[in-house]
Protein backbone atom coordinates (compact mmCIF):
# COMPACT_ATOMS: atom_id res chain seq x y z
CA UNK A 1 0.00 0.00 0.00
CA UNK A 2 2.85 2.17 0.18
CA UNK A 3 3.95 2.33 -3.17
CA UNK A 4 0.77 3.35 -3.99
CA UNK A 5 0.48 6.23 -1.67
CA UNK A 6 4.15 7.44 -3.16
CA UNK A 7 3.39 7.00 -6.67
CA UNK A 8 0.41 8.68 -5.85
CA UNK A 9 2.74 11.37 -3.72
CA UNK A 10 4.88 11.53 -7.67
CA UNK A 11 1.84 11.93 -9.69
CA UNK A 12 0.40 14.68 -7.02
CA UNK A 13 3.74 16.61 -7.12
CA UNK A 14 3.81 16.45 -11.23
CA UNK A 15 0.65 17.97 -11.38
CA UNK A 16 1.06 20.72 -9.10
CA UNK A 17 4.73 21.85 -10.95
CA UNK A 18 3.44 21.45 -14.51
CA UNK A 19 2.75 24.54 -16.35
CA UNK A 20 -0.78 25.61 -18.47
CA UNK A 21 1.63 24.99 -21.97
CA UNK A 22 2.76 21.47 -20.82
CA UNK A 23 -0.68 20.24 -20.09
CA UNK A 24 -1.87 21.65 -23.35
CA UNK A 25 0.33 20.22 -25.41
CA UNK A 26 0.51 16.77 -23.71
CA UNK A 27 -4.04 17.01 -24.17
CA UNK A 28 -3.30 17.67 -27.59
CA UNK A 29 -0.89 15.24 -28.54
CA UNK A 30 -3.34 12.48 -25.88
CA UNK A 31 -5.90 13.96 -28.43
CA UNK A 32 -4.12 13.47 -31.49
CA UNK A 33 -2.85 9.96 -30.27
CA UNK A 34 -6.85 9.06 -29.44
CA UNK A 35 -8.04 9.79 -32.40
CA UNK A 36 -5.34 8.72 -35.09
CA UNK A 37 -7.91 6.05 -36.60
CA UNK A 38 -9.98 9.00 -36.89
CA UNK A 39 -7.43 11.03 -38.84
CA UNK A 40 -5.86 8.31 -41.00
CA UNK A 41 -9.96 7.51 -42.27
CA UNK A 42 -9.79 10.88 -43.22
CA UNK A 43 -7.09 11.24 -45.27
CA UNK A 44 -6.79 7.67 -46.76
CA UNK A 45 -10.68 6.28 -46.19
CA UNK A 46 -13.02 8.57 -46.43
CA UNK A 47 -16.10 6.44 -47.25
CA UNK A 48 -15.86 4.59 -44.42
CA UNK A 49 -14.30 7.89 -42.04
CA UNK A 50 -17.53 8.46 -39.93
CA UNK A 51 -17.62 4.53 -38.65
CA UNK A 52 -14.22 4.85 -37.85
CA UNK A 53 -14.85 8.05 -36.22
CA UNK A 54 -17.58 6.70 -33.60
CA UNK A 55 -15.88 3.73 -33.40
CA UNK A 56 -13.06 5.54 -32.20
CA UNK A 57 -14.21 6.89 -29.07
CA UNK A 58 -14.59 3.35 -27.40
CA UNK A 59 -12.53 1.82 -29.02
CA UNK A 60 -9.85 4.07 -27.67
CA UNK A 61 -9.91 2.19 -24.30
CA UNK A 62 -8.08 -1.03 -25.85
CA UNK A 63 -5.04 -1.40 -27.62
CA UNK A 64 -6.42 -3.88 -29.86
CA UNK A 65 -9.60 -2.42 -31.20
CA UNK A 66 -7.35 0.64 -31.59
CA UNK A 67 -4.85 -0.78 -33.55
CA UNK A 68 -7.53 -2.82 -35.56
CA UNK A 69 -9.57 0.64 -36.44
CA UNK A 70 -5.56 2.37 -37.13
CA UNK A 71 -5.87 -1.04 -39.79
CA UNK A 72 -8.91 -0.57 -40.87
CA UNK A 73 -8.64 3.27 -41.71
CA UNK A 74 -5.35 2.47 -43.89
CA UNK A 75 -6.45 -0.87 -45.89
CA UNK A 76 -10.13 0.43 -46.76
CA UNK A 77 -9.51 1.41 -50.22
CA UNK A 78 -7.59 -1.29 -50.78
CA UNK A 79 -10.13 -4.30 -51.32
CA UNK A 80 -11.60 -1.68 -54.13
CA UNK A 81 -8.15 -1.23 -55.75
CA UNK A 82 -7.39 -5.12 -55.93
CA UNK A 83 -10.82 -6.03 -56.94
CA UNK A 84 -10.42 -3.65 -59.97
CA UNK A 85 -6.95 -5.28 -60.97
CA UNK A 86 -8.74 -8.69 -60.65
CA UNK A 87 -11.85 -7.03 -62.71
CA UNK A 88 -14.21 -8.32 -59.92
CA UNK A 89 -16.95 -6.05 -58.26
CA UNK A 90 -16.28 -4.06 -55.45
CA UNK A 91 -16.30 -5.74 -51.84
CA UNK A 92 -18.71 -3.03 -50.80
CA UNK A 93 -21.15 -0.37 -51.67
């Protein structure tokens, strides 16, 4: 119980020294960390970029889901572009 009552003591004395532009930029990088599926289904999957987007916010709580949507938001086009090359229909509408 005592190393949680001094990492607690740590954390406590962190919070009190940091300064308004370190705790803005570390919520904006947190941010920007969160909600990289969101950003990479913008810029490389945009049909599917609002799923990924509400997706996101849960989905932010586990490593795996996140990693799966960060997957998901860079291979979306992708079944499109090889069902072209293989003359097939698209895998979705």
């Amino acid at each position: 119980m005592e190393t949680i009552q001094t990492y607690f003591a740590i954390f406590n004395n962190a919070w009190q020294q940091a300064d308004w532009v370190f705790l803005l930029l570390f919520g904006l990088f947190f941010l920007a960390v969160w909600f990289l599926p969101s950003l990479l289904a913008l810029l490389l999957n945009r049909r599917h970029a609002g799923k990924i987007a509400l997706l996101n916010v849960p989905a932010g709580f586990s490593v795996i889901a996140w990693v799966a949507l960060c997957v998901w938001a860079v291979t979306g086009k992708l079944g499109d572009k090889l069902a072209a090359k293989a003359k097939l229909a698209p895998v979705a509408e």
